[in-house]
Protein backbone atom coordinates (compact mmCIF):
# COMPACT_ATOMS: atom_id res chain seq x y z
CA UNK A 1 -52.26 -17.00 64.55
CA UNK A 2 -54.76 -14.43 65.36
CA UNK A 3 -56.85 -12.89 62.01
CA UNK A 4 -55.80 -14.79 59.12
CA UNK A 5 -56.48 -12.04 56.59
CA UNK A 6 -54.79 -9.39 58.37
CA UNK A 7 -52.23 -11.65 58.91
CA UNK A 8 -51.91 -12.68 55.32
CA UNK A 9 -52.05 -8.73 53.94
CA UNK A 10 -48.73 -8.36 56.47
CA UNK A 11 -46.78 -11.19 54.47
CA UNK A 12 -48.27 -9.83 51.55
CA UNK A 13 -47.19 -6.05 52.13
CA UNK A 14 -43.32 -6.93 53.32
CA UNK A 15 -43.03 -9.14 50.38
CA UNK A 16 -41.21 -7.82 47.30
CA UNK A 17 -43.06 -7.27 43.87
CA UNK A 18 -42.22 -10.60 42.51
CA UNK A 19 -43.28 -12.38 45.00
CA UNK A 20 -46.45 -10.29 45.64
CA UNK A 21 -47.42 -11.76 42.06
CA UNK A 22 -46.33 -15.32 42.85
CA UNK A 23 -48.68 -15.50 46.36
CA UNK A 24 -51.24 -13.63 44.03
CA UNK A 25 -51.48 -16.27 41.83
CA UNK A 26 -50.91 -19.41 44.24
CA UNK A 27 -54.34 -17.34 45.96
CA UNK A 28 -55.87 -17.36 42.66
CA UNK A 29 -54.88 -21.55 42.18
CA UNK A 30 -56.37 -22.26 45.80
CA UNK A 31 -59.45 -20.41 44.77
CA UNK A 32 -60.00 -22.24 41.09
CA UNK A 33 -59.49 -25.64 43.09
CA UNK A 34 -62.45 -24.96 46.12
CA UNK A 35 -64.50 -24.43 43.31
CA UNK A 36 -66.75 -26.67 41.14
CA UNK A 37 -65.11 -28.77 38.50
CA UNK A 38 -65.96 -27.90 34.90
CA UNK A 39 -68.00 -30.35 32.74
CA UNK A 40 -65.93 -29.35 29.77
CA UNK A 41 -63.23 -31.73 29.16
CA UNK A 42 -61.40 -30.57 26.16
CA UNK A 43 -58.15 -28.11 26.55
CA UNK A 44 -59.02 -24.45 25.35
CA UNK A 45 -56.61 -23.55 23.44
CA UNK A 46 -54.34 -20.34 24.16
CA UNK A 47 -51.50 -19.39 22.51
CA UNK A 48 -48.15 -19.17 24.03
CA UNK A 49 -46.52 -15.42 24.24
CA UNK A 50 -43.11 -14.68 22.86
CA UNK A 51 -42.71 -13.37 26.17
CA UNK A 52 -44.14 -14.41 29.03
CA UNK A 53 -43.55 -15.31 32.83
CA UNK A 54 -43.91 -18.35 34.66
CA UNK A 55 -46.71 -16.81 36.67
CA UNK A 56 -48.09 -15.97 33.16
CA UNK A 57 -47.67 -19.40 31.90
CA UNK A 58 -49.40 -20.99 35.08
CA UNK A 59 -52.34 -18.85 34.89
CA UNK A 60 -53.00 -19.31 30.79
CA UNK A 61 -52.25 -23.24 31.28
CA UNK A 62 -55.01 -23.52 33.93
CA UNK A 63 -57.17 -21.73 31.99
CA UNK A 64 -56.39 -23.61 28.87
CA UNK A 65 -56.65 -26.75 31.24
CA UNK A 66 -59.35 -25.33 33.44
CA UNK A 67 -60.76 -28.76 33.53
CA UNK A 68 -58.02 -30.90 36.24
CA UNK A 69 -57.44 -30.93 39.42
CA UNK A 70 -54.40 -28.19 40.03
CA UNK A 71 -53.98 -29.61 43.38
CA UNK A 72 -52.93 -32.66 41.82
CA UNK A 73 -50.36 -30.67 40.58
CA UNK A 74 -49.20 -28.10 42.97
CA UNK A 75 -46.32 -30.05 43.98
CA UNK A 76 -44.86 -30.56 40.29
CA UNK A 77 -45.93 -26.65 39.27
CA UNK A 78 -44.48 -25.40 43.00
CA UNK A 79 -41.45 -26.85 42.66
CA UNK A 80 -40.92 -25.48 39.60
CA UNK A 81 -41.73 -22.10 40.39
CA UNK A 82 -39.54 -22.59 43.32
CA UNK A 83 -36.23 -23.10 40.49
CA UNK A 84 -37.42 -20.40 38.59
CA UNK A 85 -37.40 -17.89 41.93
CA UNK A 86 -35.39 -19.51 44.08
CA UNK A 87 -32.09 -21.18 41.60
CA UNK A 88 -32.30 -18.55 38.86
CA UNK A 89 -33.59 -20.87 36.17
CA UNK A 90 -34.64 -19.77 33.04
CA UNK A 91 -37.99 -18.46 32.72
CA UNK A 92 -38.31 -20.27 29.36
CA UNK A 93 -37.29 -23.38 30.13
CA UNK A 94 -39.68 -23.77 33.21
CA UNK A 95 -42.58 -23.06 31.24
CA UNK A 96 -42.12 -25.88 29.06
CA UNK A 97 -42.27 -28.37 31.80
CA UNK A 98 -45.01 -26.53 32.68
CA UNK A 99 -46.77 -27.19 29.87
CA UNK A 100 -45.58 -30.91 30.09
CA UNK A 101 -46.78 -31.72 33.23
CA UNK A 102 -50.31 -30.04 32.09
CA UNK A 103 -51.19 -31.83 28.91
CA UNK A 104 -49.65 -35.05 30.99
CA UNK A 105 -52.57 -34.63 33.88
CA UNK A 106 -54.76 -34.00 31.03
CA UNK A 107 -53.89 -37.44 29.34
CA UNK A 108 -53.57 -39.20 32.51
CA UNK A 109 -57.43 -37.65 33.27
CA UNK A 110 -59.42 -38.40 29.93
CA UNK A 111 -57.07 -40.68 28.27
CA UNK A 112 -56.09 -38.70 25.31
CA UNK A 113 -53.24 -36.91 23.51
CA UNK A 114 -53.56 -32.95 23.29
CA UNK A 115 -50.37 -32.15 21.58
């Protein structure tokens, strides 16, 4: 395997634009989740964009969620990245399962309804 960050700024150099921002952003979720956990428990709200992209969405729904576990998560959120890149599917339409499977960790967590 040799030098994991050189190794990891190859990958990230022969990768196309899109998914430079997508292994940006899973970087950015590993980092959040080695950190501390927040004491604050309550969602901050941040509105939803008229336009925005599922990299987008999963960055302002972990900071509006900043409080749970993401890798608790990062199965549910991956895969649905992966049918947004990988099957075509509509950028829209992921994000609201996104945003389902958020305020659900969040109720399963602390027991109470966000919506």
């Amino acid at each position: 395997m040799g030098n994991p960050e050189k190794n990891l700024l190859e990958c990230f150099r022969r990768l196309p634009e899109a998914e430079r921002d997508t292994l940006v952003a899973f970087a950015e979720f590993l980092v959040e989740r080695a950190g501390s956990e927040p004491v604050d428990k309550q969602p901050k709200p941040i509105p939803r964009p008229d336009t925005e992209s599922v990299v987008g969405a999963i960055r302002r729904l972990s900071e509006t969620y900043h409080m749970l576990d993401r890798s608790k998560m990062l199965h549910e959120t991956s895969a649905l990245m992966a049918q947004h890149v990988m099957q075509g599917r509509e950028a829209c339409k992921v994000i609201d399962e996104l945003e389902v499977v958020f305020r659900r960790h969040h109720q399963q967590q602390f027991g109470d309804d966000t919506r």
